[in-house]
C-alpha atoms as a PDB file:
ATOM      1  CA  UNK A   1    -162.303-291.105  19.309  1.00  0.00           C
ATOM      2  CA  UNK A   2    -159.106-290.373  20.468  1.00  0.00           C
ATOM      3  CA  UNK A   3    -156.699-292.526  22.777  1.00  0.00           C
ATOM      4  CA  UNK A   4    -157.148-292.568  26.423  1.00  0.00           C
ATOM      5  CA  UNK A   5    -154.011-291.015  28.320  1.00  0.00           C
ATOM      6  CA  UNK A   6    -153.322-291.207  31.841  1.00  0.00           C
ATOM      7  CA  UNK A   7    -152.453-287.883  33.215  1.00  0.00           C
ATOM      8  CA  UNK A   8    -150.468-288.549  35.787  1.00  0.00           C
ATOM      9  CA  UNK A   9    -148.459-291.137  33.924  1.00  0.00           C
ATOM     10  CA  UNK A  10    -148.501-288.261  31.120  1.00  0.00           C
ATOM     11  CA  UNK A  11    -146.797-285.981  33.145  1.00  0.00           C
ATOM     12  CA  UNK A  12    -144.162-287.870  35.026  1.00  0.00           C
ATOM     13  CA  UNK A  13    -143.227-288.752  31.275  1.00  0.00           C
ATOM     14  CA  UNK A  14    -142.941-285.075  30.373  1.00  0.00           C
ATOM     15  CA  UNK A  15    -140.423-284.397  34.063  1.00  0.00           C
ATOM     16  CA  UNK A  16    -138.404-287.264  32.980  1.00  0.00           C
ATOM     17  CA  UNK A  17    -137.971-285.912  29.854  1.00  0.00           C
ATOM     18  CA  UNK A  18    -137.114-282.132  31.231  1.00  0.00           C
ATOM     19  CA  UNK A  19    -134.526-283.903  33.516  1.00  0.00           C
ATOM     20  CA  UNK A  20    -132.830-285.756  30.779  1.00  0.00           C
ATOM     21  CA  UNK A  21    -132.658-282.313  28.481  1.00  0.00           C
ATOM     22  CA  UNK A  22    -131.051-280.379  31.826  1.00  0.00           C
ATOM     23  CA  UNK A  23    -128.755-283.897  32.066  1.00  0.00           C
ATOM     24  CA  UNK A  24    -127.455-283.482  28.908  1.00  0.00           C
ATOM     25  CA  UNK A  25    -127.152-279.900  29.525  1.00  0.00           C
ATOM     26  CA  UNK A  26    -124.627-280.014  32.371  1.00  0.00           C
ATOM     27  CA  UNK A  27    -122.588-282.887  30.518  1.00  0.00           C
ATOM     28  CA  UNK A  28    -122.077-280.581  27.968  1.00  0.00           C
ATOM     29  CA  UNK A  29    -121.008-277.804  30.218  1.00  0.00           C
ATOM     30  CA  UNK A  30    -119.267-279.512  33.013  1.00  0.00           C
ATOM     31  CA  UNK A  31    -118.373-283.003  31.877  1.00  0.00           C
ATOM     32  CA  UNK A  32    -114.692-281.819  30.858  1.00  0.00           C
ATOM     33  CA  UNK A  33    -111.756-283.260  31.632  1.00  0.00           C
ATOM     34  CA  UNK A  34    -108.574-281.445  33.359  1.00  0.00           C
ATOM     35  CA  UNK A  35    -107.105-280.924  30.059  1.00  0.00           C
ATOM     36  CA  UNK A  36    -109.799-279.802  28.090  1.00  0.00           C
ATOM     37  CA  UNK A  37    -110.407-277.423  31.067  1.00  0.00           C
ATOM     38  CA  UNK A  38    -106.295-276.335  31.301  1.00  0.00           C
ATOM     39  CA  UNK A  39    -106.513-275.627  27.335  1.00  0.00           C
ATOM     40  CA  UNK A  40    -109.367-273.772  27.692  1.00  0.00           C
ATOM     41  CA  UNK A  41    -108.340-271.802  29.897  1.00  0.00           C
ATOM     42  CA  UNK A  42    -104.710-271.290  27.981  1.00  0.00           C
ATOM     43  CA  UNK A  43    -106.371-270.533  24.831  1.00  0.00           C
ATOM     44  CA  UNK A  44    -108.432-267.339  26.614  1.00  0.00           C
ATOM     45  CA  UNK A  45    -105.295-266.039  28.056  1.00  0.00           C
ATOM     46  CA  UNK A  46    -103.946-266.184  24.661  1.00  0.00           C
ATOM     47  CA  UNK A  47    -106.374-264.470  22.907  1.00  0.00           C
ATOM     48  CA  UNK A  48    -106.766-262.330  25.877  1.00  0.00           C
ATOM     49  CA  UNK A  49    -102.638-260.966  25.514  1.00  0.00           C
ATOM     50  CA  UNK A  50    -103.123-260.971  21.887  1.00  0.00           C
ATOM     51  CA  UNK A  51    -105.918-258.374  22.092  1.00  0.00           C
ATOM     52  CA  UNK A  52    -103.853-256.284  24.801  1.00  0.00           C
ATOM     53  CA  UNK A  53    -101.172-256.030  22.078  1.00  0.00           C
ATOM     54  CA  UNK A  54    -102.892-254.118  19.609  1.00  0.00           C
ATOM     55  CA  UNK A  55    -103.997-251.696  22.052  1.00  0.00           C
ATOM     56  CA  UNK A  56    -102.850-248.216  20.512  1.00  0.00           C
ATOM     57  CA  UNK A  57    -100.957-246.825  23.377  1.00  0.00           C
ATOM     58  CA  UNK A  58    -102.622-243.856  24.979  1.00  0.00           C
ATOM     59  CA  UNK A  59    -106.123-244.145  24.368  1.00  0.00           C
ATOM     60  CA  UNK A  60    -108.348-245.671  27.319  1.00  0.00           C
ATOM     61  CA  UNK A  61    -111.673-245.822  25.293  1.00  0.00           C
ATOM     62  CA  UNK A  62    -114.544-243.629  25.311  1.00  0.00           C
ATOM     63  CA  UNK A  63    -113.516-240.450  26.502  1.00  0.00           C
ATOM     64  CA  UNK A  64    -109.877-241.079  25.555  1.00  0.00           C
ATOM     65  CA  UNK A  65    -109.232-236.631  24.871  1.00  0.00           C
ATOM     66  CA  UNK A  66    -110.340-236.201  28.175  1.00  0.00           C
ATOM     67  CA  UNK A  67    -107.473-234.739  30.590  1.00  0.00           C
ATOM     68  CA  UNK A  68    -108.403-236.647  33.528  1.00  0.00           C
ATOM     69  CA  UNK A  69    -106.105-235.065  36.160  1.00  0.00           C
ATOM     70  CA  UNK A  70    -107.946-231.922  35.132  1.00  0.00           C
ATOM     71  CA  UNK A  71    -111.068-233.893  36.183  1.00  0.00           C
ATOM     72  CA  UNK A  72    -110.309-235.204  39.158  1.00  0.00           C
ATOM     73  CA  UNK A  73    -108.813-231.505  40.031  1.00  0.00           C
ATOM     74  CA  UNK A  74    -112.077-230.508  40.021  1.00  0.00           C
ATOM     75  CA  UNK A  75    -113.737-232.789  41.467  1.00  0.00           C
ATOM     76  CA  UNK A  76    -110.991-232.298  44.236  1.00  0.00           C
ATOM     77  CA  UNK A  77    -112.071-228.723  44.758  1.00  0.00           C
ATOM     78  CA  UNK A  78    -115.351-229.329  46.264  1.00  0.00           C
ATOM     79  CA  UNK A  79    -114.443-232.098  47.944  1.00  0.00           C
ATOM     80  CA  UNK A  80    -114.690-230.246  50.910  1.00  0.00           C
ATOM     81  CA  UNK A  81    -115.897-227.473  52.677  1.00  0.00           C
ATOM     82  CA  UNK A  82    -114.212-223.792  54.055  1.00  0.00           C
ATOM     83  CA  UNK A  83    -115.090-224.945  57.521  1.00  0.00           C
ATOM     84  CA  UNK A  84    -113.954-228.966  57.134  1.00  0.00           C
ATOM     85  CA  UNK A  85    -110.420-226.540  56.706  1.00  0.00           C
ATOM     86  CA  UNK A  86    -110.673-224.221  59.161  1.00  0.00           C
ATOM     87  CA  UNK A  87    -111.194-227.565  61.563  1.00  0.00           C
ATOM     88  CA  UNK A  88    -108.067-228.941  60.284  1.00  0.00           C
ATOM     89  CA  UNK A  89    -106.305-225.980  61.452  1.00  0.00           C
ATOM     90  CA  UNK A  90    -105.096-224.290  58.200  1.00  0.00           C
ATOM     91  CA  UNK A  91    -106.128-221.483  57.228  1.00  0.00           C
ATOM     92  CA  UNK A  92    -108.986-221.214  54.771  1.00  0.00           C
ATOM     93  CA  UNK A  93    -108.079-220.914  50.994  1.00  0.00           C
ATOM     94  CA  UNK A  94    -108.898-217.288  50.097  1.00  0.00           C
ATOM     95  CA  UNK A  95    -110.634-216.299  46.917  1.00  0.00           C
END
């Protein structure tokens, strides 16, 4: 037969052994000194500016042939309504 086990004994063994793994976990992730932190931290920036410098100047991504204050002038047109105008107290745009 097999070997007796004591459940409960069992599974406090098995939490332990979770706790340890998430332990070891966090060490990894937050057990960092100041410097190591600071150079971290210097080296993103770095790479960060590097990548910023090979931008090709005038494209902004997807949509880069898009006139966008042609965009937002339409978007601007029906912003409003004849009579939010006509409340303001100018005269309403005529067609």
């Amino acid at each position: 037969m097999g070997e007796v086990v004591n459940l409960r004994i069992a599974r406090k063994r098995k939490a332990r052994a979770e706790r340890e793994e998430t332990a070891a976990e966090n060490r990894a992730k937050f057990g960092r000194s100041r410097a190591e932190k600071q150079k971290t931290v210097a080296e993103d920036a770095l790479s960060a500016r590097r990548h910023e410098a090979h931008r090709i100047e005038g494209t902004e991504g997807r949509g880069a042939g898009v006139d966008r204050e042609a965009a937002t002038d339409r978007k601007d047109r029906g912003a409003c309504s004849p009579r939010d105008i006509v409340r303001s107290g100018d005269e309403p745009a005529s067609r």
